[in-house]
PDB file of N, CA and C in Angstrom:
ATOM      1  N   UNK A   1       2.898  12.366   4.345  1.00  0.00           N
ATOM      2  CA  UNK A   1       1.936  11.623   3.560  1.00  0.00           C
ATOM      3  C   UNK A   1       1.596  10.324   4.276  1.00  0.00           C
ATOM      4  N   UNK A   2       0.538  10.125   4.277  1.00  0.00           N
ATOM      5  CA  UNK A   2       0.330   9.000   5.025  1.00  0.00           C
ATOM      6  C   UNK A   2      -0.555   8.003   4.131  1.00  0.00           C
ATOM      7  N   UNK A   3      -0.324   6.532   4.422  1.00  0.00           N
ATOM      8  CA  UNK A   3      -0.624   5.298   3.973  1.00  0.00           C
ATOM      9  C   UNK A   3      -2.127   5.393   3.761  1.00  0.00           C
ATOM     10  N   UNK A   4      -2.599   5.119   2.576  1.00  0.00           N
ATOM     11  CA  UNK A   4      -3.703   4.726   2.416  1.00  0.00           C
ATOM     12  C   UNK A   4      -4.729   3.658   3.505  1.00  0.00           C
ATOM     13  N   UNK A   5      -5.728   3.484   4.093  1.00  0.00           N
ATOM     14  CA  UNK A   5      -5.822   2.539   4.796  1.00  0.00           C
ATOM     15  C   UNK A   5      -6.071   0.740   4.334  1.00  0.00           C
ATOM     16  N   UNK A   6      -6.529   0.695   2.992  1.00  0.00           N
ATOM     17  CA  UNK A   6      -6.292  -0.233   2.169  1.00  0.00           C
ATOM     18  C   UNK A   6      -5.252  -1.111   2.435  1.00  0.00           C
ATOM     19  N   UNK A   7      -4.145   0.118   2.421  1.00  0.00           N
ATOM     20  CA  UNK A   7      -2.800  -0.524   1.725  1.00  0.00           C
ATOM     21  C   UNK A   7      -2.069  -1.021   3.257  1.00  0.00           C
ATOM     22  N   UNK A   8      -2.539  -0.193   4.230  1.00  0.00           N
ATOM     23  CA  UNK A   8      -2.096  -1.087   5.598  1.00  0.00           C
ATOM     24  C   UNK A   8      -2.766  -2.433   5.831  1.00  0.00           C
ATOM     25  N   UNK A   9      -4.069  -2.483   5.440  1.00  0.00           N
ATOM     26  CA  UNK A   9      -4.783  -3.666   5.982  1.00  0.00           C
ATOM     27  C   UNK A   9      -4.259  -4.639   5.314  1.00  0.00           C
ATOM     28  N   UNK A  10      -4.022  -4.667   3.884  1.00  0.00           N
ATOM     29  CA  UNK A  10      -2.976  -5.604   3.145  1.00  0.00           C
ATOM     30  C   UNK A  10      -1.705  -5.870   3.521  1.00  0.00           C
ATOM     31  N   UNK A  11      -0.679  -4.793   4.653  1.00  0.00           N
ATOM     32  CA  UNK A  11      -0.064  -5.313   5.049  1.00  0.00           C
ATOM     33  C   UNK A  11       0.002  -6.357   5.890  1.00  0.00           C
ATOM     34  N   UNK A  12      -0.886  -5.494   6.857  1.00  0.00           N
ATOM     35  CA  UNK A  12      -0.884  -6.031   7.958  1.00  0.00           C
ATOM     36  C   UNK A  12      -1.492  -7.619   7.951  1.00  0.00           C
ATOM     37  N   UNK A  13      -2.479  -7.693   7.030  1.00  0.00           N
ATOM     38  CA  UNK A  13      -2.911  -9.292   6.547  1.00  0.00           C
ATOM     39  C   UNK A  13      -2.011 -10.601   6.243  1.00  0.00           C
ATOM     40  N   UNK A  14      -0.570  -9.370   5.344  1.00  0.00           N
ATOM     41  CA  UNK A  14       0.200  -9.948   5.257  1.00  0.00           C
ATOM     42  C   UNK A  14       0.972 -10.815   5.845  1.00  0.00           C
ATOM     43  N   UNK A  15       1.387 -10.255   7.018  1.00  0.00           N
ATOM     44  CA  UNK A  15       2.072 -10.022   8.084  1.00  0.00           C
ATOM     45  C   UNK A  15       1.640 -11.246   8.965  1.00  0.00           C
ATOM     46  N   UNK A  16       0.324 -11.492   9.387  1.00  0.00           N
ATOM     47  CA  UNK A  16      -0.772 -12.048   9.564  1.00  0.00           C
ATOM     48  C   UNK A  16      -0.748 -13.976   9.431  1.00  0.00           C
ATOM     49  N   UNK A  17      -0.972 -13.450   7.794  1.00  0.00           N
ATOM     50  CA  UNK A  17      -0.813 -14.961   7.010  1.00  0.00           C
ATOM     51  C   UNK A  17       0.647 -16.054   7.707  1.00  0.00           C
ATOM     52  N   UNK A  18       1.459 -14.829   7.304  1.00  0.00           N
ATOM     53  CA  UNK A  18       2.997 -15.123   7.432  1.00  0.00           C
ATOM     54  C   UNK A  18       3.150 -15.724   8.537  1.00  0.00           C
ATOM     55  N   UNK A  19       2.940 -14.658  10.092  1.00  0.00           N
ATOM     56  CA  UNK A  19       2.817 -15.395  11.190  1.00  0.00           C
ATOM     57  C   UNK A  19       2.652 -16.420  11.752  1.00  0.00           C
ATOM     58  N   UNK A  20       1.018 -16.718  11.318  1.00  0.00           N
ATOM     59  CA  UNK A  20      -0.345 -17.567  12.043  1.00  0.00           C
ATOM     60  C   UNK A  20       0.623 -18.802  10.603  1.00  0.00           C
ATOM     61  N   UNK A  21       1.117 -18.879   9.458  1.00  0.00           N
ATOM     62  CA  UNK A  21       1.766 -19.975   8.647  1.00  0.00           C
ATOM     63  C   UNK A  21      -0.016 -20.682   8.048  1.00  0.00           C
ATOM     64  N   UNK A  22      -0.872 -19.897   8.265  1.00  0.00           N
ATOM     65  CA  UNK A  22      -2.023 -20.151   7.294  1.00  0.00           C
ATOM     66  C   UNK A  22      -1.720 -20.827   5.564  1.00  0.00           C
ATOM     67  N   UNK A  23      -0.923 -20.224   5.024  1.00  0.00           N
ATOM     68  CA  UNK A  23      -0.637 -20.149   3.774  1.00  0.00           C
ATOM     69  C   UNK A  23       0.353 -20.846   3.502  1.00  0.00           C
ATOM     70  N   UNK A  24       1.005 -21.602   2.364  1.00  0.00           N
ATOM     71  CA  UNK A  24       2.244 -22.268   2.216  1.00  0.00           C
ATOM     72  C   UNK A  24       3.392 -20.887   1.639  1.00  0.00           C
ATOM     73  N   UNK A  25       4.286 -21.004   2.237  1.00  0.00           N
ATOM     74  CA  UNK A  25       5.541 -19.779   2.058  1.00  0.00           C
ATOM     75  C   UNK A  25       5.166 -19.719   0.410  1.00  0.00           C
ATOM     76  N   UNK A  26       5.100 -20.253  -0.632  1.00  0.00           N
ATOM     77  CA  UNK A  26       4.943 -19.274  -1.820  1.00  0.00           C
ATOM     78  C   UNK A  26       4.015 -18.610  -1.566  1.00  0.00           C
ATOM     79  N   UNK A  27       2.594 -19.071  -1.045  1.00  0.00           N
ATOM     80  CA  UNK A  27       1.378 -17.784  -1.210  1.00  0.00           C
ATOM     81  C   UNK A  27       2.011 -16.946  -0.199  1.00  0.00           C
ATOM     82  N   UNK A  28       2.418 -16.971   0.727  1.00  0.00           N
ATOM     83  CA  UNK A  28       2.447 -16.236   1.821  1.00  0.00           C
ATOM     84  C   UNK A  28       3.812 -15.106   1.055  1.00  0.00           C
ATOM     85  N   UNK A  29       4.843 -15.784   0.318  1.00  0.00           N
ATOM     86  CA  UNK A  29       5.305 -14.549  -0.722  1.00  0.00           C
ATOM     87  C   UNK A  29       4.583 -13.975  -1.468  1.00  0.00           C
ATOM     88  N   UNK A  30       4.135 -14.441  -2.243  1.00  0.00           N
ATOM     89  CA  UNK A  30       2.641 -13.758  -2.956  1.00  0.00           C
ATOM     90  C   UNK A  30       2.110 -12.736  -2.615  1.00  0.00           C
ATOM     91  N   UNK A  31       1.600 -13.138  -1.475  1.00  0.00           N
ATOM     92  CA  UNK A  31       0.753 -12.370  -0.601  1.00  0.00           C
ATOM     93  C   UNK A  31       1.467 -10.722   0.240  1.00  0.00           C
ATOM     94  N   UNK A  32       2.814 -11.093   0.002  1.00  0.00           N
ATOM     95  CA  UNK A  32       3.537 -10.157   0.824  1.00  0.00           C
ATOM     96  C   UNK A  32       4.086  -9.405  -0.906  1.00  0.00           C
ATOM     97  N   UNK A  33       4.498  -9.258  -1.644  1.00  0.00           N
ATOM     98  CA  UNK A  33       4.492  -9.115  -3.177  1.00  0.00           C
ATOM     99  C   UNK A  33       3.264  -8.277  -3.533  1.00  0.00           C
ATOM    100  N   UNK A  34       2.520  -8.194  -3.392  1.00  0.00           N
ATOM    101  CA  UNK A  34       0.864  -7.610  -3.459  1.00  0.00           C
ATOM    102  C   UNK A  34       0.528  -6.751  -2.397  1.00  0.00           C
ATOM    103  N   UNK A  35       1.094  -6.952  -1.193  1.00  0.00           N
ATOM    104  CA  UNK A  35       0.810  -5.765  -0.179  1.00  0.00           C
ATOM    105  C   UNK A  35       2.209  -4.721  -0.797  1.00  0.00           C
ATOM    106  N   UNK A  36       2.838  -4.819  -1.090  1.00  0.00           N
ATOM    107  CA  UNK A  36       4.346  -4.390  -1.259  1.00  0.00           C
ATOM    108  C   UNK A  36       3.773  -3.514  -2.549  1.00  0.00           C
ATOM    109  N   UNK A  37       3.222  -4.158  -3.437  1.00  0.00           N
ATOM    110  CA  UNK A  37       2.796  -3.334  -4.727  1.00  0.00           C
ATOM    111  C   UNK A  37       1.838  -2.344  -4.474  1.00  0.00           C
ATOM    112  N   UNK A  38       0.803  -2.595  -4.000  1.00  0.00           N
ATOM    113  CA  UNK A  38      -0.638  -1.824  -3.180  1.00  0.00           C
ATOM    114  C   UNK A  38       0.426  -0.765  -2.983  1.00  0.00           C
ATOM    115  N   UNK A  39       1.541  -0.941  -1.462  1.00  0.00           N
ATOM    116  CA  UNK A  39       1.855  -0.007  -0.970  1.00  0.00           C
ATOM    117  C   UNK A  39       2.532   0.734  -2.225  1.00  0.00           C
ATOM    118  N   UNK A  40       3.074   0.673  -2.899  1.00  0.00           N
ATOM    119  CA  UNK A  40       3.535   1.574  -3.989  1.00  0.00           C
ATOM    120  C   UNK A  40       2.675   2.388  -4.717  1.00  0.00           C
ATOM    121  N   UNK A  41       1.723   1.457  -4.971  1.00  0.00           N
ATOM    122  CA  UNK A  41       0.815   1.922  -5.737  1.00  0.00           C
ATOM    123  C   UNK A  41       0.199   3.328  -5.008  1.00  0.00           C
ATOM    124  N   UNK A  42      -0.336   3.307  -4.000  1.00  0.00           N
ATOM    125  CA  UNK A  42      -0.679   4.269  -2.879  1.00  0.00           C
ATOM    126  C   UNK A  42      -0.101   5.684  -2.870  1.00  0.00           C
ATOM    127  N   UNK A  43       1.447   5.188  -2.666  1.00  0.00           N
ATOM    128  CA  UNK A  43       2.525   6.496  -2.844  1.00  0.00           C
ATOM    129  C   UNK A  43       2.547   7.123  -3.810  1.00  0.00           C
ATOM    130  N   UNK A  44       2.471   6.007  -4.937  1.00  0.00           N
ATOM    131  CA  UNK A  44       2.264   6.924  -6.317  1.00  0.00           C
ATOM    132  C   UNK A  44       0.796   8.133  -6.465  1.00  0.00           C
ATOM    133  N   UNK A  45      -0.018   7.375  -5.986  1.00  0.00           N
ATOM    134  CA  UNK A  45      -0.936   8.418  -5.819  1.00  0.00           C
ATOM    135  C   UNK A  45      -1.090   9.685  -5.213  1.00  0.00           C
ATOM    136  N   UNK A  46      -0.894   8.752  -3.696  1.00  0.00           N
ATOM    137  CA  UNK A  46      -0.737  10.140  -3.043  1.00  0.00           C
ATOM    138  C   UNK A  46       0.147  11.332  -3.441  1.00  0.00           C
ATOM    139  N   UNK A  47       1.278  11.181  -3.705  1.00  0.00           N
ATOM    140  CA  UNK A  47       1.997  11.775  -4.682  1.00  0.00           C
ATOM    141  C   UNK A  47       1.847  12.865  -5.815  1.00  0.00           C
ATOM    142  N   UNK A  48       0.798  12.053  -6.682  1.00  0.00           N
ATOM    143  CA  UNK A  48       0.101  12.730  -7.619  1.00  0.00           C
ATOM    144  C   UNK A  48      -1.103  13.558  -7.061  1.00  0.00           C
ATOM    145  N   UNK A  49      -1.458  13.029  -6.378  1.00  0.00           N
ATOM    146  CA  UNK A  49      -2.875  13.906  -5.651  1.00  0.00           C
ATOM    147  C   UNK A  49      -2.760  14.988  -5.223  1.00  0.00           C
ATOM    148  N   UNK A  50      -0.946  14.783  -4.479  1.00  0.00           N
ATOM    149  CA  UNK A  50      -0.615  15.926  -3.529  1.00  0.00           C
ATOM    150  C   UNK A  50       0.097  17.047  -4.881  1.00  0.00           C
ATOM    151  N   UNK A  51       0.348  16.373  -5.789  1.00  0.00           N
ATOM    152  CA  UNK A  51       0.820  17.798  -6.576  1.00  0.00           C
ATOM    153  C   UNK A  51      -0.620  18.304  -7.615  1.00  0.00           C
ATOM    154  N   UNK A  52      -1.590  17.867  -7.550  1.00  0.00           N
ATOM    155  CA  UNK A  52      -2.559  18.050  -7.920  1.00  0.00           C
ATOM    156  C   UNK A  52      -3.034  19.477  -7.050  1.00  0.00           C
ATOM    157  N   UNK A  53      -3.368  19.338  -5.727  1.00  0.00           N
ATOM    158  CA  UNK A  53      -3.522  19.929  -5.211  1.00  0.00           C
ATOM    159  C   UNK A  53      -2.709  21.045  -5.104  1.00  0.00           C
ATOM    160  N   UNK A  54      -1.406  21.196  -4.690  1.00  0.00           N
ATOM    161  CA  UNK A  54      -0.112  22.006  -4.811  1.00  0.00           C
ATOM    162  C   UNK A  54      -0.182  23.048  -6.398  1.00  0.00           C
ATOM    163  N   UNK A  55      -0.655  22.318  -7.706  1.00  0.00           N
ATOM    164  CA  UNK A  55      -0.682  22.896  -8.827  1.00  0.00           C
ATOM    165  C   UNK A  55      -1.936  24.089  -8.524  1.00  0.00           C
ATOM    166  N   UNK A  56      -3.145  23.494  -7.955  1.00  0.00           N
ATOM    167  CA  UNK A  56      -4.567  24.079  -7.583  1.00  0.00           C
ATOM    168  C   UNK A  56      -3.894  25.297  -6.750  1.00  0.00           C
ATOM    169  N   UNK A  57      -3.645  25.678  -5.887  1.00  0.00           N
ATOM    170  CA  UNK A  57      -3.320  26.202  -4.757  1.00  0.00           C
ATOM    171  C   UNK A  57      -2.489  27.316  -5.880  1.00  0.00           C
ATOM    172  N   UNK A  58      -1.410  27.012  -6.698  1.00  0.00           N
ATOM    173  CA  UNK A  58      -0.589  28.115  -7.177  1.00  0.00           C
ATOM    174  C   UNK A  58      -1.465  29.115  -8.273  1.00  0.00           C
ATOM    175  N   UNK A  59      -2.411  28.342  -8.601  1.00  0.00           N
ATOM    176  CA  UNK A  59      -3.096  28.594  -9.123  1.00  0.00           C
ATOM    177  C   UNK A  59      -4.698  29.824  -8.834  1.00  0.00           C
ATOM    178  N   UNK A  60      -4.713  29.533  -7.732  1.00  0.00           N
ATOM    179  CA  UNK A  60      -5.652  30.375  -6.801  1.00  0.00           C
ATOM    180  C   UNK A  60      -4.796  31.521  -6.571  1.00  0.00           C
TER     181      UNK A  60
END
């Protein structure tokens, strides 16, 4: 299963902020808190999508 591309660019933004110290360390937790959720959020889907499909298929 692979990462939504959303949910990388939010990492990687993350990642980013953190680095370059753009942000004061709470946003920059924040900010890493919210890519972290995205990424969950994602899995959960994909997840569901993929047994969506899997249900379709037994079904055929």
């Amino acid at each position: 299963m692979s990462m939504p591309d959303a949910s990388i660019n939010a990492v990687e933004a993350c990642f980013e902020i953190e680095i370059v110290g753009i942000l004061s360390p709470e946003l920059a937790q924040a900010a890493s808190d919210i890519a972290t959720h995205l990424n969950t959020v994602s899995k959960l889907i994909s997840e569901h999508v993929e047994g969506f499909v899997q249900a379709e298929q037994v079904q055929q």
